[in-house]
C-alpha atoms as a PDB file:
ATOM      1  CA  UNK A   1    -201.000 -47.320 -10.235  1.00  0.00           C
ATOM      2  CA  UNK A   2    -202.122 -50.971 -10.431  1.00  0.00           C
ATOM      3  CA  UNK A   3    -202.964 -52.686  -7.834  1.00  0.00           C
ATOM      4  CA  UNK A   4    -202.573 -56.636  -5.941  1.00  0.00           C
ATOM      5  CA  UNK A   5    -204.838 -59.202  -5.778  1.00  0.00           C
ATOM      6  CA  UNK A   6    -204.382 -61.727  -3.098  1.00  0.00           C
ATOM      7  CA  UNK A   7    -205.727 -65.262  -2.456  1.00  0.00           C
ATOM      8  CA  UNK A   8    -205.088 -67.663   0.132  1.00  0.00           C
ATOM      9  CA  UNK A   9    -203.046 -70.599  -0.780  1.00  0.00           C
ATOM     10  CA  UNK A  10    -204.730 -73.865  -0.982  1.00  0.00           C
ATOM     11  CA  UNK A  11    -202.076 -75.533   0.994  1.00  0.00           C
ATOM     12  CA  UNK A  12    -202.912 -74.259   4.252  1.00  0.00           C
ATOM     13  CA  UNK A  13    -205.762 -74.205   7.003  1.00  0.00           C
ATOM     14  CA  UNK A  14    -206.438 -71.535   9.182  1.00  0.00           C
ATOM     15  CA  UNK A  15    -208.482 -70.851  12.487  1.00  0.00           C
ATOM     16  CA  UNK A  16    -210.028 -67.617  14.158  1.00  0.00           C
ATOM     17  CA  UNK A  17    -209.025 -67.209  17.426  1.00  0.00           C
ATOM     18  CA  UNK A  18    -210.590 -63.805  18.759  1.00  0.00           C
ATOM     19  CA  UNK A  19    -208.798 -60.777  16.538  1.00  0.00           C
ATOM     20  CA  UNK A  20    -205.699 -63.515  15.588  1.00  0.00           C
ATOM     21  CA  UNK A  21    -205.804 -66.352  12.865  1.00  0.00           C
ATOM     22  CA  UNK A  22    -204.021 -69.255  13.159  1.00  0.00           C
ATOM     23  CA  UNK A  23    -202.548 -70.664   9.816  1.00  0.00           C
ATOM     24  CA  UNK A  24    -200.742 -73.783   9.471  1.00  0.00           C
ATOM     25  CA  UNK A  25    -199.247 -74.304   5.743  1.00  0.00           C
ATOM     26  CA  UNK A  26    -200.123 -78.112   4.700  1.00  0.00           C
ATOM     27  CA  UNK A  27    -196.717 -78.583   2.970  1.00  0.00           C
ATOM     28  CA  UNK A  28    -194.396 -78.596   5.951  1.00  0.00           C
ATOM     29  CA  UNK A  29    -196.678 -77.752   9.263  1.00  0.00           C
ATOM     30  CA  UNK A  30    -194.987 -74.638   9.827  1.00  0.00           C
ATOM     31  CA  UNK A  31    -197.885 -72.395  11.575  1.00  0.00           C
ATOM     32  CA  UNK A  32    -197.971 -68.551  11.584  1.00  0.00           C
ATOM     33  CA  UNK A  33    -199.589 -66.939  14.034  1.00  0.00           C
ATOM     34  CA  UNK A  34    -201.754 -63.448  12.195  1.00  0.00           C
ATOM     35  CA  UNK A  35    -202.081 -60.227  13.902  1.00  0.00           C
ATOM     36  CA  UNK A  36    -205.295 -58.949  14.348  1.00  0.00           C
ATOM     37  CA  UNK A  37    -204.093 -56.320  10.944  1.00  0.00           C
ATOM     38  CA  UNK A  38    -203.112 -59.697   9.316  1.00  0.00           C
ATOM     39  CA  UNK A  39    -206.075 -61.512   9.964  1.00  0.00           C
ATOM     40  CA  UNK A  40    -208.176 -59.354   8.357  1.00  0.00           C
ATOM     41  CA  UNK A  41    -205.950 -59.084   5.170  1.00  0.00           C
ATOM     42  CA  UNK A  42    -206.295 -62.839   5.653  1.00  0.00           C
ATOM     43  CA  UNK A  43    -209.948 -63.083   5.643  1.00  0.00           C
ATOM     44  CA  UNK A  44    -210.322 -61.083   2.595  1.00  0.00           C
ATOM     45  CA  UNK A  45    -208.031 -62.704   0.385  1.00  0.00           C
ATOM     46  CA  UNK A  46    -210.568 -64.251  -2.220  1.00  0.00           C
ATOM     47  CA  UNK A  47    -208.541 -63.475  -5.373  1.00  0.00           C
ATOM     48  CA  UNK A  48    -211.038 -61.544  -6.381  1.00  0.00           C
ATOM     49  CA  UNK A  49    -210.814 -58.243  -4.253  1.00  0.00           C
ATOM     50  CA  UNK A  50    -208.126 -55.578  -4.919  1.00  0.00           C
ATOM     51  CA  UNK A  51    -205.851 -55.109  -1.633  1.00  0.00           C
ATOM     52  CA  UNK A  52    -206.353 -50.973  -1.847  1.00  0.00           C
ATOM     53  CA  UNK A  53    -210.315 -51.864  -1.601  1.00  0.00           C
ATOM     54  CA  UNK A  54    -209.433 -54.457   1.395  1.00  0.00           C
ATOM     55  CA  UNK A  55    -207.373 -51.605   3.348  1.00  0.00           C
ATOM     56  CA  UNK A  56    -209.310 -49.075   2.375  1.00  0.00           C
ATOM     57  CA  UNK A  57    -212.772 -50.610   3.519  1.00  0.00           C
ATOM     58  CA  UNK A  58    -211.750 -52.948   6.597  1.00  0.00           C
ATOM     59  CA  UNK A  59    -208.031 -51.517   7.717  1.00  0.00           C
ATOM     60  CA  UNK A  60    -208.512 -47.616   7.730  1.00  0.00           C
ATOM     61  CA  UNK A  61    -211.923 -47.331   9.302  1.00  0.00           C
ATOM     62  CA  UNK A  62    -210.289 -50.205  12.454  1.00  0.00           C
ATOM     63  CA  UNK A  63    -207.403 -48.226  13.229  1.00  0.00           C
ATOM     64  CA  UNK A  64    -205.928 -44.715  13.248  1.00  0.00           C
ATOM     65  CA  UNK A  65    -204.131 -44.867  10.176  1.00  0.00           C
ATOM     66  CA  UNK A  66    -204.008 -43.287   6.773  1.00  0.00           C
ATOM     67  CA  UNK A  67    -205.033 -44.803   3.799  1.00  0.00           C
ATOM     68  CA  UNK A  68    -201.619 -44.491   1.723  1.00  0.00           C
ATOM     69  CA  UNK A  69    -199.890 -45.930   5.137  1.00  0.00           C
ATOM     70  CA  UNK A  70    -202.226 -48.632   5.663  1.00  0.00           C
ATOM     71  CA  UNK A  71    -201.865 -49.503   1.777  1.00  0.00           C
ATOM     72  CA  UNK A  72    -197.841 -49.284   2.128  1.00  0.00           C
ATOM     73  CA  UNK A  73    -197.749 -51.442   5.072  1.00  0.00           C
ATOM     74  CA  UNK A  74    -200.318 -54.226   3.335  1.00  0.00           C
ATOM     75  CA  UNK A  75    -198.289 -54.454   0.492  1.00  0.00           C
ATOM     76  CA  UNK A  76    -195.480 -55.295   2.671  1.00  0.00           C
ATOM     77  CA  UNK A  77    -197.262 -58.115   4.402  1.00  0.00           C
ATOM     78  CA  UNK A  78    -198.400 -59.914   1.829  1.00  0.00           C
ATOM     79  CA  UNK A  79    -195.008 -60.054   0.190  1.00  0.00           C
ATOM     80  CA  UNK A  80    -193.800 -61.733   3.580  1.00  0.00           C
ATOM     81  CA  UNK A  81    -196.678 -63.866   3.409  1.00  0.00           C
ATOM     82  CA  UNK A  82    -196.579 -64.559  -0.399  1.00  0.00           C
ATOM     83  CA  UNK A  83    -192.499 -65.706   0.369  1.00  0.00           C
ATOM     84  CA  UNK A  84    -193.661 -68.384   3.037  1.00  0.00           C
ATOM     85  CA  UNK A  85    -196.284 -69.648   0.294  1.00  0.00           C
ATOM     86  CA  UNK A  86    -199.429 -69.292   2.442  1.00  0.00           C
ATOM     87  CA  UNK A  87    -200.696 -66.021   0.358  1.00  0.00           C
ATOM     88  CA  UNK A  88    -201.066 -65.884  -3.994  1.00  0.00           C
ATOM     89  CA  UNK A  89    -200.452 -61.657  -5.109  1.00  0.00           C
ATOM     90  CA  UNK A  90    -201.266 -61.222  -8.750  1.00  0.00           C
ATOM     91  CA  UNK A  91    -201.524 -58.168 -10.825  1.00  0.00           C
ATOM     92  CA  UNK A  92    -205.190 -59.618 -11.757  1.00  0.00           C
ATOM     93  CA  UNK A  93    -208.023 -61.195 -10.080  1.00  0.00           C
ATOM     94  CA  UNK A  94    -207.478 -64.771  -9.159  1.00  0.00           C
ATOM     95  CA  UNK A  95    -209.478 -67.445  -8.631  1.00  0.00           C
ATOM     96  CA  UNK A  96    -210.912 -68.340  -5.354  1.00  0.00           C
ATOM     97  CA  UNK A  97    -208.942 -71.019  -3.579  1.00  0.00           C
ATOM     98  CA  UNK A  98    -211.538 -72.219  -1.135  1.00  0.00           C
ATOM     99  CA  UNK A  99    -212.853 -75.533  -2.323  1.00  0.00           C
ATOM    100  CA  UNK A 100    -215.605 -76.069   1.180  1.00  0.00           C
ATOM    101  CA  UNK A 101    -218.551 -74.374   1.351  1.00  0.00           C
ATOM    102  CA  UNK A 102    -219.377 -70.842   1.275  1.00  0.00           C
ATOM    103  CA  UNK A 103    -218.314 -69.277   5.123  1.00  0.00           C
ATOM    104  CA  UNK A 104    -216.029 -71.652   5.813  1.00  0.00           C
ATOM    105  CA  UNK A 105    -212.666 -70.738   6.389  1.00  0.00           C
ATOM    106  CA  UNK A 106    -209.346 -73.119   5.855  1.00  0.00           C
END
């Protein structure tokens, strides 16, 4: 089964605020408010790192879930998140978006 790649898109900017992220999209200042689930799909989204590794290594060992679940549920919210253009999902590594300095979240 292949699996998604996810970046963030480089029309937003995001915060941390405690477990939630707060991510306004450039293009018409709508902001979303991330879960503390989210946020972590969120912070890993380099393009680079398949989501089944993401969930797998961050999601399943957080919270009392199964692995298959936890993968299911991903998918599903980086679709929703890929259809208000603040997330990329490719069937291939992507690029990295970030354009700052390493550690420094948009």
């Amino acid at each position: 089964m292949s699996d998604k790649f996810i970046r963030r898109s480089r029309e937003t900017a995001a915060r941390k605020l405690g477990d939630e992220t707060m991510v306004l999209a450039i293009l018409d200042s709508t902001l979303f408010s991330l879960n503390e689930v989210a946020s972590i799909v969120w912070a890993a989204a380099d393009g680079q790192t398949p989501l089944r590794t993401i969930v797998t290594n961050a999601i399943v060992p957080a919270f009392e879930v199964d692995a298959e679940t936890a993968y299911r549920d991903a998918l599903e919210l980086v679709g929703e998140l890929a259809r208000e253009g603040i997330l990329e999902v490719a069937d291939a590594p992507l690029a990295p978006a970030a354009t700052e300095p390493a550690g420094k979240q948009r």
